[in-house]
PDB file of N, CA and C in Angstrom:
ATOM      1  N   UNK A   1      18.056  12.468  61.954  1.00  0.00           N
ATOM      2  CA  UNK A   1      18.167  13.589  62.866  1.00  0.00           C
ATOM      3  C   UNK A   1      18.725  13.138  64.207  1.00  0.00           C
ATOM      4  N   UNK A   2      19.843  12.529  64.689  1.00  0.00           N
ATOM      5  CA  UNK A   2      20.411  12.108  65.763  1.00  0.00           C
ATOM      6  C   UNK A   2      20.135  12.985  66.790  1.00  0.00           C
ATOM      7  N   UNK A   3      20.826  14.911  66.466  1.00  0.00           N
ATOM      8  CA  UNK A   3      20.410  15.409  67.721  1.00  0.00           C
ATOM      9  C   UNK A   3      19.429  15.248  68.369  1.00  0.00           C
ATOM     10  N   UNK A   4      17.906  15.615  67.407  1.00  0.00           N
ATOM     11  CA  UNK A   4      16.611  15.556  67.662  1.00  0.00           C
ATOM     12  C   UNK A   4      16.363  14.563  68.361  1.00  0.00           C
ATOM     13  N   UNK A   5      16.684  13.027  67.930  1.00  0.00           N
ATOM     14  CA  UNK A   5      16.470  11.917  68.790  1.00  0.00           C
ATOM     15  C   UNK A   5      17.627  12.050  70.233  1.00  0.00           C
ATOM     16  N   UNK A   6      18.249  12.423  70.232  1.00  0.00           N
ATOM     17  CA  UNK A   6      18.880  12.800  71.652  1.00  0.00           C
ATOM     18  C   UNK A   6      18.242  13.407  72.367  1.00  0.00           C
ATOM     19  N   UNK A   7      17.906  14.661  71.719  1.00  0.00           N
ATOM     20  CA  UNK A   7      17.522  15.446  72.866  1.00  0.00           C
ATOM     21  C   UNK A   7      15.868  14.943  73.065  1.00  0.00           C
ATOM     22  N   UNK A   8      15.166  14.383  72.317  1.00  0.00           N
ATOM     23  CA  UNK A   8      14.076  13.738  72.759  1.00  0.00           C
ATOM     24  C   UNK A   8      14.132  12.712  73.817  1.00  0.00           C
ATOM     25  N   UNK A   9      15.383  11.976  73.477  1.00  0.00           N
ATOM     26  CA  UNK A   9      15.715  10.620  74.252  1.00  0.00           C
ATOM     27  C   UNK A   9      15.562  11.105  76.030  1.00  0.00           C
ATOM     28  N   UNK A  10      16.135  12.460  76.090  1.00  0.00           N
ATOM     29  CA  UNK A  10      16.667  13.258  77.377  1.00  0.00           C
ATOM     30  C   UNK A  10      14.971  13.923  77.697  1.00  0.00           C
ATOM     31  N   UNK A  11      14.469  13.782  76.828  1.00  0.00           N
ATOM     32  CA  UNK A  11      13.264  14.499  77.655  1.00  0.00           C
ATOM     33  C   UNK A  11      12.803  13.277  78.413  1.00  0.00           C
ATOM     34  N   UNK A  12      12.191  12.102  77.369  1.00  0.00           N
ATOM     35  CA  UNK A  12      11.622  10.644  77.778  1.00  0.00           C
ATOM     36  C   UNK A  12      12.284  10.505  79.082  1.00  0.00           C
ATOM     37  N   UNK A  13      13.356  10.514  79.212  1.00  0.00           N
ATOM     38  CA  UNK A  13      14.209   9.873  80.259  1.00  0.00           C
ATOM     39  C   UNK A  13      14.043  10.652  81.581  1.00  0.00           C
ATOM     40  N   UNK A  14      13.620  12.370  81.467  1.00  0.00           N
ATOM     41  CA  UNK A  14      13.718  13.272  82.314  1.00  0.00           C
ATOM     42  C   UNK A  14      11.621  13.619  82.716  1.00  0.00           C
ATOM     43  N   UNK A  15      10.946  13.101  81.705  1.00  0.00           N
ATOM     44  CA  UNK A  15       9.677  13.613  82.130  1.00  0.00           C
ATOM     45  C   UNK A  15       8.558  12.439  82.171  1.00  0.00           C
ATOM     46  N   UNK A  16       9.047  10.976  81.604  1.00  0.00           N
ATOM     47  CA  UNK A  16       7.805  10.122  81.669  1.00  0.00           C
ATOM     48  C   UNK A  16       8.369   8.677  82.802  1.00  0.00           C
ATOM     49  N   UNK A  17       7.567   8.615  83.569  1.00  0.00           N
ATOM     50  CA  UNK A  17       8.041   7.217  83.932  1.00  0.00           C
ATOM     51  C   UNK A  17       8.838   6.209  83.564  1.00  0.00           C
ATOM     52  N   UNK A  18       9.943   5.584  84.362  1.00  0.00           N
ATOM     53  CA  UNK A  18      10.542   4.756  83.642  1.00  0.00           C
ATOM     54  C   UNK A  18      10.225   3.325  83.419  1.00  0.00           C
ATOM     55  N   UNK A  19       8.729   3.009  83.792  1.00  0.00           N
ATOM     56  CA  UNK A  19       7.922   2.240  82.910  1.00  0.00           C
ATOM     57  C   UNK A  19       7.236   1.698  81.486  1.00  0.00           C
ATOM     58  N   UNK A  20       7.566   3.419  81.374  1.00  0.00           N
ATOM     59  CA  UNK A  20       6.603   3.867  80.393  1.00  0.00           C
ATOM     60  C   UNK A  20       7.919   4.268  79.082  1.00  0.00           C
ATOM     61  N   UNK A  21       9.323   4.164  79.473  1.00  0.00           N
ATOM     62  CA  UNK A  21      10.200   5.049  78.860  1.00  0.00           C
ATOM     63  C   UNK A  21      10.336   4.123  77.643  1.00  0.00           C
ATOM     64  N   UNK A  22      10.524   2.702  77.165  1.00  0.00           N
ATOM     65  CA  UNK A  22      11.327   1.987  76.291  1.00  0.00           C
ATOM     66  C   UNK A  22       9.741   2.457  75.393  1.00  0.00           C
ATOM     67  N   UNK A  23       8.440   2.151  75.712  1.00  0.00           N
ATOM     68  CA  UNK A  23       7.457   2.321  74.825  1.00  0.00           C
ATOM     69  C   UNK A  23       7.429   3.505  73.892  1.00  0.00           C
ATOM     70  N   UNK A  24       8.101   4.651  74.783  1.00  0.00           N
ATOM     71  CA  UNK A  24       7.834   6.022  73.860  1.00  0.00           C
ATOM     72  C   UNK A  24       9.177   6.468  73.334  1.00  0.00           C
ATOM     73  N   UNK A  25      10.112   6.247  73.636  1.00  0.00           N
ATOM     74  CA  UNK A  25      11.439   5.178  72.958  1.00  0.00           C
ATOM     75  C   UNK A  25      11.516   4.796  71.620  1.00  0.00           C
ATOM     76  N   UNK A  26      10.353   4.054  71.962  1.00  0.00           N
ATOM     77  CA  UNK A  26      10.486   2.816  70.153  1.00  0.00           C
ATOM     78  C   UNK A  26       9.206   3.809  69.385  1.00  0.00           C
ATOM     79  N   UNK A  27       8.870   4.567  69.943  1.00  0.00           N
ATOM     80  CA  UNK A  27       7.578   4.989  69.044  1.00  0.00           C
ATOM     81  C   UNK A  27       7.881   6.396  68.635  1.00  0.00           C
ATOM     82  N   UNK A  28       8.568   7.207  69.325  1.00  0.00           N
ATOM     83  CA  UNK A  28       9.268   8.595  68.941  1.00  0.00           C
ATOM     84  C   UNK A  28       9.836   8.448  67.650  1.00  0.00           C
ATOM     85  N   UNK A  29      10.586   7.907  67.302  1.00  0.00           N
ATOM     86  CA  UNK A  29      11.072   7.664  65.523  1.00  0.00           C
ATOM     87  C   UNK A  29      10.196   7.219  64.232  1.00  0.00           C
ATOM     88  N   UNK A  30       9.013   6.761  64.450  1.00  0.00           N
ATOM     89  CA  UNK A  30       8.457   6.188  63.581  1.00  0.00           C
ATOM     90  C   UNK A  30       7.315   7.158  63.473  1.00  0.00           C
ATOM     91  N   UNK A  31       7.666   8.246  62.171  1.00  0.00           N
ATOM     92  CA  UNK A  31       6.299   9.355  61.589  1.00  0.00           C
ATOM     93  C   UNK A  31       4.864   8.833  62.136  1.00  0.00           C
ATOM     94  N   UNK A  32       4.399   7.786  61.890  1.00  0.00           N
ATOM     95  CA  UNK A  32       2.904   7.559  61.763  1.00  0.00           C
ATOM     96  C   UNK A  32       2.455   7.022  63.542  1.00  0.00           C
ATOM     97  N   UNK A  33       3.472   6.401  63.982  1.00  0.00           N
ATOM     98  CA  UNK A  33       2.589   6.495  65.416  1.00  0.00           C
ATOM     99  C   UNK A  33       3.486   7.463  66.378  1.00  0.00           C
ATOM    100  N   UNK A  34       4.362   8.237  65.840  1.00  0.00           N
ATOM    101  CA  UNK A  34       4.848   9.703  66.773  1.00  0.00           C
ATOM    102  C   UNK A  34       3.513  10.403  66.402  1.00  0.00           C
ATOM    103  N   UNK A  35       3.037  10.600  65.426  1.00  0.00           N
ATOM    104  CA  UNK A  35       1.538  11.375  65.388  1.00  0.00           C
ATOM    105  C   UNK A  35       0.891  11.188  66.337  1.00  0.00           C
ATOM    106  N   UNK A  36       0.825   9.896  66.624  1.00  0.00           N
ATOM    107  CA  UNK A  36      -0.258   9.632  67.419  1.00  0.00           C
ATOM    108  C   UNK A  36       0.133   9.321  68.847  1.00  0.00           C
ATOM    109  N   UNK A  37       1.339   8.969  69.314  1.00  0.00           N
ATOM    110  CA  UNK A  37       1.543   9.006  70.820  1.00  0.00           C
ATOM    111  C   UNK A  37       1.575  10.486  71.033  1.00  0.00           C
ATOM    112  N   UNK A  38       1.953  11.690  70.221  1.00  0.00           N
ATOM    113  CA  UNK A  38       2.261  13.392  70.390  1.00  0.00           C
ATOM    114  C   UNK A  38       0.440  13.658  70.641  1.00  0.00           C
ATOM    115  N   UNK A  39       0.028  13.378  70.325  1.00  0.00           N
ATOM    116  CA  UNK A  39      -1.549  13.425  70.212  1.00  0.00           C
ATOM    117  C   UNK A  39      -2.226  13.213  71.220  1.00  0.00           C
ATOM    118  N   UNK A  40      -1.627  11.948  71.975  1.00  0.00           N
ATOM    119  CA  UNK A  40      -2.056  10.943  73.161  1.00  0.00           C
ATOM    120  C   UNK A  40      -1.730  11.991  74.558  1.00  0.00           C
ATOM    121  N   UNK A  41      -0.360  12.628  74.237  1.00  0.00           N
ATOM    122  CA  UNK A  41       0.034  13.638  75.075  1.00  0.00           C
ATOM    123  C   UNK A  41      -0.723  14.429  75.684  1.00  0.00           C
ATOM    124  N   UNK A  42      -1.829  15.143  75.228  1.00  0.00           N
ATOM    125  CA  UNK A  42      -2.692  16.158  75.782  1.00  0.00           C
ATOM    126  C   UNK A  42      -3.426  15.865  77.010  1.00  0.00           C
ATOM    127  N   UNK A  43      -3.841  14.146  76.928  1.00  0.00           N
ATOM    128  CA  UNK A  43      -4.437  13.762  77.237  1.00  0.00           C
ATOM    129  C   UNK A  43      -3.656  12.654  78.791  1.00  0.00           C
ATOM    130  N   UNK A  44      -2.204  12.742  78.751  1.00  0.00           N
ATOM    131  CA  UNK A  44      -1.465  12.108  79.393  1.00  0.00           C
ATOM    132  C   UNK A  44      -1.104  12.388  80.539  1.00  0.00           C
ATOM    133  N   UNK A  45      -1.229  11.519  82.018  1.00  0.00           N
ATOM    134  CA  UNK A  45      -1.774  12.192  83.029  1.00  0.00           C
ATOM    135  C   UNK A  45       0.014  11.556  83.911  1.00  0.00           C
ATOM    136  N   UNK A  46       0.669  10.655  83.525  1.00  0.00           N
ATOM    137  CA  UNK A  46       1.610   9.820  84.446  1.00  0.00           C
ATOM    138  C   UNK A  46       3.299  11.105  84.187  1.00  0.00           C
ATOM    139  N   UNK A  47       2.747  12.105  83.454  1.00  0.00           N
ATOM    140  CA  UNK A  47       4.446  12.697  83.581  1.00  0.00           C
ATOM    141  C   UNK A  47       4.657  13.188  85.527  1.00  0.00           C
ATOM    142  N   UNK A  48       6.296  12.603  85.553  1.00  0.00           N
ATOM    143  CA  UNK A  48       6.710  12.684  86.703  1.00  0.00           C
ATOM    144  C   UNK A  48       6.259  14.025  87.680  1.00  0.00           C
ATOM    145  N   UNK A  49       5.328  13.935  88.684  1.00  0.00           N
ATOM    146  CA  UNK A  49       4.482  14.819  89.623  1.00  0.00           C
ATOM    147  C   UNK A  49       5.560  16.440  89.470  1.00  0.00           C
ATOM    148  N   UNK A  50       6.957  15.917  90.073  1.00  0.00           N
ATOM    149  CA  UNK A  50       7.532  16.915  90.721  1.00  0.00           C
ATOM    150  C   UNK A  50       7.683  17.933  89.521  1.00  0.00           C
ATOM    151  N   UNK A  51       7.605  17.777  87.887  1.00  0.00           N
ATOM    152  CA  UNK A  51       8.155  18.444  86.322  1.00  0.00           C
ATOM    153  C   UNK A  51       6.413  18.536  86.696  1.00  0.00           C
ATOM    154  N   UNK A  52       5.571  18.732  87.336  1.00  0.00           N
ATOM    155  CA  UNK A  52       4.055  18.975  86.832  1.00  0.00           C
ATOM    156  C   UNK A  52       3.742  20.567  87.203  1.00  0.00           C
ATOM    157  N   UNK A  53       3.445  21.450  86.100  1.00  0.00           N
ATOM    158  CA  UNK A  53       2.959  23.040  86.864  1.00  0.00           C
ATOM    159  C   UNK A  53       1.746  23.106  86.268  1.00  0.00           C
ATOM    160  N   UNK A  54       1.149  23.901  87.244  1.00  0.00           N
ATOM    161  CA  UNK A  54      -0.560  24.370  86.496  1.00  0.00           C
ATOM    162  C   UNK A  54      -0.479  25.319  86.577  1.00  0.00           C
ATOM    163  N   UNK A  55      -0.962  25.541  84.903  1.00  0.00           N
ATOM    164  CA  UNK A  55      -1.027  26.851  84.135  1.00  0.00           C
ATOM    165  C   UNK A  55      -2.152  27.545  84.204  1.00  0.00           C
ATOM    166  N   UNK A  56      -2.327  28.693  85.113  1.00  0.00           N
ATOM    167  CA  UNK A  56      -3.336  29.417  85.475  1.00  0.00           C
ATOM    168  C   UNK A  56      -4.110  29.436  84.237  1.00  0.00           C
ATOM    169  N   UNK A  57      -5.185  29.916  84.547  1.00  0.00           N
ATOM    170  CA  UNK A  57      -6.185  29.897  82.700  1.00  0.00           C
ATOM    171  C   UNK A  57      -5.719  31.565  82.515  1.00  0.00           C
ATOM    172  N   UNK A  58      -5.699  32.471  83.416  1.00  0.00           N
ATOM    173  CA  UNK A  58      -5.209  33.871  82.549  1.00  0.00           C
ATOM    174  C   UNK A  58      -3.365  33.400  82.165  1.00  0.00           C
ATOM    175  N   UNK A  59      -2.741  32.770  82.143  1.00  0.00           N
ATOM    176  CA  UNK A  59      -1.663  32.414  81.652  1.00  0.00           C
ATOM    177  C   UNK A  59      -1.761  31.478  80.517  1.00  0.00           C
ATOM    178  N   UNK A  60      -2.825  31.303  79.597  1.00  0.00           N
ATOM    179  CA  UNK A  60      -3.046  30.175  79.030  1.00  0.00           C
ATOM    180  C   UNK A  60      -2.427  30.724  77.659  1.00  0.00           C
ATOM    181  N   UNK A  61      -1.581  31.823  77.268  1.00  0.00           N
ATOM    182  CA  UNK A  61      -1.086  32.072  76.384  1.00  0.00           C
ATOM    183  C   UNK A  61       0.328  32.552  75.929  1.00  0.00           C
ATOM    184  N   UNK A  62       0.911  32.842  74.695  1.00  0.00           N
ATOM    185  CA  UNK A  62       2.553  32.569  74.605  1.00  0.00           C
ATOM    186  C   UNK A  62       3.057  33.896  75.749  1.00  0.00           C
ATOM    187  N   UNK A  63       2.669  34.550  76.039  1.00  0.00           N
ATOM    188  CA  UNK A  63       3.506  35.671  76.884  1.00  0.00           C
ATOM    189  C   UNK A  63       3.155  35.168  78.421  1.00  0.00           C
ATOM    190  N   UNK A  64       2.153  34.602  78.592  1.00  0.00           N
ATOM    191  CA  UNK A  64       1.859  33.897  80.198  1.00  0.00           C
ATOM    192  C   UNK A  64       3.262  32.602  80.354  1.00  0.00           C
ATOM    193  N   UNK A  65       2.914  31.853  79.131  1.00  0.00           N
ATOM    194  CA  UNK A  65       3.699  30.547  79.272  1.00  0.00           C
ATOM    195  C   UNK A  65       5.211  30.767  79.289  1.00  0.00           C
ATOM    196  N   UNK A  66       5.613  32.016  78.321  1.00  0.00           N
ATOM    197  CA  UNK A  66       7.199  32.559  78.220  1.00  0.00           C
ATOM    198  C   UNK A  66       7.412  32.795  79.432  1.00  0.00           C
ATOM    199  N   UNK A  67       6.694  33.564  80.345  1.00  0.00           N
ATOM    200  CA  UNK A  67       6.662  34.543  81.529  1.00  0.00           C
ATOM    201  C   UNK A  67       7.172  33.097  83.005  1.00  0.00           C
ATOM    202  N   UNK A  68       6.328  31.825  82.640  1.00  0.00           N
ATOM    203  CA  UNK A  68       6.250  31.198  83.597  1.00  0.00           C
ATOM    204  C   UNK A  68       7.465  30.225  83.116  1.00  0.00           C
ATOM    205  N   UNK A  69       8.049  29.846  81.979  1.00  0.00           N
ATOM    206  CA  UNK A  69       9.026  29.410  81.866  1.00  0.00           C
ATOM    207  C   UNK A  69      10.345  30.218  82.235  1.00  0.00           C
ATOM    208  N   UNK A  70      10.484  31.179  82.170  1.00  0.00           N
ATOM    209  CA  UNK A  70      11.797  32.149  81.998  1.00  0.00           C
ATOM    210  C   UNK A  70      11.885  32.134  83.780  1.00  0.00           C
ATOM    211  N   UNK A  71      10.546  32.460  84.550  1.00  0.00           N
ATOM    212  CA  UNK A  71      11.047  32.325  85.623  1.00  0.00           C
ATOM    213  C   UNK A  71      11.357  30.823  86.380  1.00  0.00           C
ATOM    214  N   UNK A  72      10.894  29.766  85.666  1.00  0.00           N
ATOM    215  CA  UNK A  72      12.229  28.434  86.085  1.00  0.00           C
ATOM    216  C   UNK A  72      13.029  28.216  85.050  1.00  0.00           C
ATOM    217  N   UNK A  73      13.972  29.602  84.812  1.00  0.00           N
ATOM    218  CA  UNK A  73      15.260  29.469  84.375  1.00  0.00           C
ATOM    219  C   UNK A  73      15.130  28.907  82.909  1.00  0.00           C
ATOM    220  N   UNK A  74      14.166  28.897  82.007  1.00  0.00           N
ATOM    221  CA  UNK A  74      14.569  28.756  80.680  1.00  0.00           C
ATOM    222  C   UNK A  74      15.101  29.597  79.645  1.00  0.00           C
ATOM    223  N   UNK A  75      15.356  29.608  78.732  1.00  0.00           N
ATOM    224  CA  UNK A  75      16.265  30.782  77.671  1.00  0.00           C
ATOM    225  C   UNK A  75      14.595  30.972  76.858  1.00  0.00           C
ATOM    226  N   UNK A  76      15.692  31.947  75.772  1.00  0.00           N
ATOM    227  CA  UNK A  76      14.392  32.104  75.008  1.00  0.00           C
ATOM    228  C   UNK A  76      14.228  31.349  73.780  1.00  0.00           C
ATOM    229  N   UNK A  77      14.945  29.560  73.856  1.00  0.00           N
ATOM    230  CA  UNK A  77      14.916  29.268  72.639  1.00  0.00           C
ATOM    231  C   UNK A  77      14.199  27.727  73.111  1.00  0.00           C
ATOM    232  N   UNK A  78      13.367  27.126  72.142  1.00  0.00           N
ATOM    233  CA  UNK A  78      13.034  25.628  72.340  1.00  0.00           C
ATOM    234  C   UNK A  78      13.467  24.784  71.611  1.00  0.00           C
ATOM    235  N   UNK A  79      13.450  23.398  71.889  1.00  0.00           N
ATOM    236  CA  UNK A  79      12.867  22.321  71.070  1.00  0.00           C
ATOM    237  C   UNK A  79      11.237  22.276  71.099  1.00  0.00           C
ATOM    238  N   UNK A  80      11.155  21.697  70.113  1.00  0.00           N
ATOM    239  CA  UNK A  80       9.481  21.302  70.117  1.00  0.00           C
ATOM    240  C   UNK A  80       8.917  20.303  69.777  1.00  0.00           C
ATOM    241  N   UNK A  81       7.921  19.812  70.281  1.00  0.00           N
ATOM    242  CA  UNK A  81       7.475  18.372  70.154  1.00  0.00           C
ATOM    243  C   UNK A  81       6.251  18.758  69.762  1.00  0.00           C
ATOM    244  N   UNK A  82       5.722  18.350  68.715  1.00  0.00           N
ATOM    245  CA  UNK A  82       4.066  19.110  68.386  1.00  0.00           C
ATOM    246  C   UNK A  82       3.652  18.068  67.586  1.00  0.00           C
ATOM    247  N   UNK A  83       2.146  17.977  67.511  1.00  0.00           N
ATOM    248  CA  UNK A  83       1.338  17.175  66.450  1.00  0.00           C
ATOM    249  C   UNK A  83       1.107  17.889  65.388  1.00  0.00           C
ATOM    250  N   UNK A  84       1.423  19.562  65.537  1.00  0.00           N
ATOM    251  CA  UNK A  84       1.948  20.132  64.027  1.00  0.00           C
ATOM    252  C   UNK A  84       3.555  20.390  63.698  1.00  0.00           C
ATOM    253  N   UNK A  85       3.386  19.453  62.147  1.00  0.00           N
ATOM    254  CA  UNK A  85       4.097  18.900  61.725  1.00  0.00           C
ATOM    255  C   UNK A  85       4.996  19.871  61.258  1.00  0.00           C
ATOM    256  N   UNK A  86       4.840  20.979  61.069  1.00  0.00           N
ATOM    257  CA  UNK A  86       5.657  21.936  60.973  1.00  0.00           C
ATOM    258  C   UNK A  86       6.644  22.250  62.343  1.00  0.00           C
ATOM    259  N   UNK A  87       5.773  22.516  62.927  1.00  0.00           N
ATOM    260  CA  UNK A  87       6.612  22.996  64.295  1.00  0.00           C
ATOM    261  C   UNK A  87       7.300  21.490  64.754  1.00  0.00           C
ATOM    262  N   UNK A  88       6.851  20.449  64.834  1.00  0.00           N
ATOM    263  CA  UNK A  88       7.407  19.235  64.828  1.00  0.00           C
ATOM    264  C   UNK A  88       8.917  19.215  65.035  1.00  0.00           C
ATOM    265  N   UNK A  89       9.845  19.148  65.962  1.00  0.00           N
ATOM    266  CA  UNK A  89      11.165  18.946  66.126  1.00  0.00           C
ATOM    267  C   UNK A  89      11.946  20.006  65.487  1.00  0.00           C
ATOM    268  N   UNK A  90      11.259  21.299  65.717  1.00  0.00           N
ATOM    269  CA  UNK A  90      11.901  22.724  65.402  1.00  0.00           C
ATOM    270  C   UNK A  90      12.459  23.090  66.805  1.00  0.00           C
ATOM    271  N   UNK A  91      13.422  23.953  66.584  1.00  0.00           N
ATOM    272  CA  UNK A  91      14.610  24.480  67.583  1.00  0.00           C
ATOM    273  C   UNK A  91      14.234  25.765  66.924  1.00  0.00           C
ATOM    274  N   UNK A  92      13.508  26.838  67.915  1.00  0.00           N
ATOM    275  CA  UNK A  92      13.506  28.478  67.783  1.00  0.00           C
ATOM    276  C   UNK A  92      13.057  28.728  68.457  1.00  0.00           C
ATOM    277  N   UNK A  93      12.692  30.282  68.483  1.00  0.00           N
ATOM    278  CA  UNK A  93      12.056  31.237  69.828  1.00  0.00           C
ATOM    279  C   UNK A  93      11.007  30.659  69.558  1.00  0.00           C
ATOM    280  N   UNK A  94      10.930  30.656  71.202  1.00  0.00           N
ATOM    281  CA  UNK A  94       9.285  30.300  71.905  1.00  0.00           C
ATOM    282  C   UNK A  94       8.003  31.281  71.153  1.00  0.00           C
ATOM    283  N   UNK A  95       8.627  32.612  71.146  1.00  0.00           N
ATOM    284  CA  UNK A  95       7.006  33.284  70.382  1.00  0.00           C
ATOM    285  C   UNK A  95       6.896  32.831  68.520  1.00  0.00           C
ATOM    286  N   UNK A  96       8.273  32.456  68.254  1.00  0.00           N
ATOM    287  CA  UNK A  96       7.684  32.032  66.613  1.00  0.00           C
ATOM    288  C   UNK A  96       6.933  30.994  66.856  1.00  0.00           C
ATOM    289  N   UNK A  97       7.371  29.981  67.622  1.00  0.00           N
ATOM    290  CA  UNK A  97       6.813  28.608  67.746  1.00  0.00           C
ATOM    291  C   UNK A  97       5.226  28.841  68.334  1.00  0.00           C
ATOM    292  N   UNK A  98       4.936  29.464  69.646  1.00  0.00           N
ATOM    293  CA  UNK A  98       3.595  29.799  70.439  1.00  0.00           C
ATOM    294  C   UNK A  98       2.861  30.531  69.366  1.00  0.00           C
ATOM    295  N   UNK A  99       3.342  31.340  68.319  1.00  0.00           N
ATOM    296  CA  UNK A  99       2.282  32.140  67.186  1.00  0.00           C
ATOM    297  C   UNK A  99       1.920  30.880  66.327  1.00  0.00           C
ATOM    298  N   UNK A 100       2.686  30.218  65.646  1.00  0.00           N
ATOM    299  CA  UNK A 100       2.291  29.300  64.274  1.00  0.00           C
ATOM    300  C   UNK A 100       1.409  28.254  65.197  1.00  0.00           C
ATOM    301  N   UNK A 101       1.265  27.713  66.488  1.00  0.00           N
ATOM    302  CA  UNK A 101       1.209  26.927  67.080  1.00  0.00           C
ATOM    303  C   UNK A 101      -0.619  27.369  67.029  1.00  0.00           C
ATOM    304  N   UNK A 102      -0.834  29.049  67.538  1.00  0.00           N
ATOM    305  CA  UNK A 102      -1.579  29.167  67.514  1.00  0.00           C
ATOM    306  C   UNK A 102      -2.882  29.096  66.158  1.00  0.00           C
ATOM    307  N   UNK A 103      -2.008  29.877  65.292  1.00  0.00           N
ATOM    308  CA  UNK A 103      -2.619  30.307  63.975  1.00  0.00           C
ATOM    309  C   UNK A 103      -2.979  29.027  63.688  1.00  0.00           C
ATOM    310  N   UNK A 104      -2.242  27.790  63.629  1.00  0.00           N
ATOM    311  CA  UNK A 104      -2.780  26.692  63.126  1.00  0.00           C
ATOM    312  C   UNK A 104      -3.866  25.659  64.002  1.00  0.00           C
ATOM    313  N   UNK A 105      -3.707  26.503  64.998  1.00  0.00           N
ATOM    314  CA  UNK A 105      -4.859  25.397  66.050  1.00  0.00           C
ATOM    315  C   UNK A 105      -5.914  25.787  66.492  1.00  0.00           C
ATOM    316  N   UNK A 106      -6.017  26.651  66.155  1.00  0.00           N
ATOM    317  CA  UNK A 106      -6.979  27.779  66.959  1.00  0.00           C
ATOM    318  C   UNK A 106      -6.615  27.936  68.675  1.00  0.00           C
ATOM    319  N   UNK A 107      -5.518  27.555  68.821  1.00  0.00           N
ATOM    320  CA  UNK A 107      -5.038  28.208  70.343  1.00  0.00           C
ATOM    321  C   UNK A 107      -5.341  27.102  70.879  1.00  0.00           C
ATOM    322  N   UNK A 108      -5.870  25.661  70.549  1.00  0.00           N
ATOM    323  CA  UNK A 108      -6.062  24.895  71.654  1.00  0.00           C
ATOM    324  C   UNK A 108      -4.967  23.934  71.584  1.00  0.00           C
ATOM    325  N   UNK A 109      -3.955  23.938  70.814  1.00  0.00           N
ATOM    326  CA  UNK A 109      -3.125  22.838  70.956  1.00  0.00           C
ATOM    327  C   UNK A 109      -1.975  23.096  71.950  1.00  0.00           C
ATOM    328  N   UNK A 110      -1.371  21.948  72.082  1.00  0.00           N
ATOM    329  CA  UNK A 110       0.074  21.870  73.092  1.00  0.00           C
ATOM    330  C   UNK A 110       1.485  21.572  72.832  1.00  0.00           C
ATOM    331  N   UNK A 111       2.281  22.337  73.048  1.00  0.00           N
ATOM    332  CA  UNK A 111       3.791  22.788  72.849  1.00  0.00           C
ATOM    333  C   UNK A 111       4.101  21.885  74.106  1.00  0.00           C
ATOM    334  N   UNK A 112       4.890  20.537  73.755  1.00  0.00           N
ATOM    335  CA  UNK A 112       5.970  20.024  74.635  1.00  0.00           C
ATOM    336  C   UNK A 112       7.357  21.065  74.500  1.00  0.00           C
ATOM    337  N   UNK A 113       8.165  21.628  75.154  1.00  0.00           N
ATOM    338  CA  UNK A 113       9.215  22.387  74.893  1.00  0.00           C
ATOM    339  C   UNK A 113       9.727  22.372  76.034  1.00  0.00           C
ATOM    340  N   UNK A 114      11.099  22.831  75.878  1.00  0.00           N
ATOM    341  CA  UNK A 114      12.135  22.419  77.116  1.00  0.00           C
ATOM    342  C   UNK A 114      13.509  23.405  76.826  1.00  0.00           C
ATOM    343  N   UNK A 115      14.169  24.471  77.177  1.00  0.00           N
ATOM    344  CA  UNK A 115      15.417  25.029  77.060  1.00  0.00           C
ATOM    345  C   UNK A 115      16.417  23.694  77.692  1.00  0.00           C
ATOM    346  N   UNK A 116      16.256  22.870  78.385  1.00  0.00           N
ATOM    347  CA  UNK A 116      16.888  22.714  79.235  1.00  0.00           C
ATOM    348  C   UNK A 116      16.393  21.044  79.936  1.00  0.00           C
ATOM    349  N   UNK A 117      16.979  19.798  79.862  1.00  0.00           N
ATOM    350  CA  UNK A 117      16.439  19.001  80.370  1.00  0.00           C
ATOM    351  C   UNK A 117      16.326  19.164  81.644  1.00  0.00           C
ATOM    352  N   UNK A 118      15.001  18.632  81.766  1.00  0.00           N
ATOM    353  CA  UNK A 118      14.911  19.176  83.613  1.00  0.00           C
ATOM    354  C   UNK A 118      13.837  19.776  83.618  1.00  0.00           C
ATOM    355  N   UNK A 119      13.295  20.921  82.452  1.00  0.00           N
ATOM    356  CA  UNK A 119      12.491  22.084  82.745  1.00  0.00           C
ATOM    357  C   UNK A 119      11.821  22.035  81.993  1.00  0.00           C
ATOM    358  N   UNK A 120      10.351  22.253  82.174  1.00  0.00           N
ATOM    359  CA  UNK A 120       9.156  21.786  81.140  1.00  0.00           C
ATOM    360  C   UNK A 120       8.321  23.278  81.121  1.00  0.00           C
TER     361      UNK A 120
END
């Protein structure tokens, strides 16, 4: 999947430290510990301050999060970075992706997604 690893390459490069970039680099391609660094994510506190927004808790859902992306300029389509493996490096609308995302998590999991490098 070259694109996929591109446009992943462009997120790494655009949202994590460049300390931290060759590690998640070498680990983004390999199924069994992309599980687990995508996993590590939730929990990951060093993405670059200025790409950091807090998501009100009444915004904690796909029409809050569409609402707060669209107004910094995103479209209505993603990539996706998910620890479900379905949604996993899918390119579609944000509400197909924010519904399956939900149905399968019970609403607590997290959508890395981006229209646009730059915009989280």
């Amino acid at each position: 999947m070259p694109s996929s690893v591109n446009h992943e390459e462009a997120l790494v490069k655009a949202f994590i430290p460049s300390h931290q970039q060759e590690r998640f680099l070498e680990i983004i391609p390999k199924p069994k510990k992309r599980t687990k660094l995508l996993s590590q994510l939730y929990h990951f506190d060093d993405f670059y301050p200025k790409f950091k927004v807090e998501i009100p808790p009444n915004q904690h859902h796909s029409s809050g999060l569409l609402k707060i992306l669209k107004a910094k300029g995103a479209g209505s389509k993603c990539y996706v970075m998910s620890t479900i493996s379905e949604l996993d490096r899918a390119r579609s609308g944000f509400g197909n992706c924010a519904g399956k995302n939900r149905r399968q998590s019970g609403g607590d999991a997290h959508l890395m997604r981006t229209r646009k490098t730059g915009i989280l």
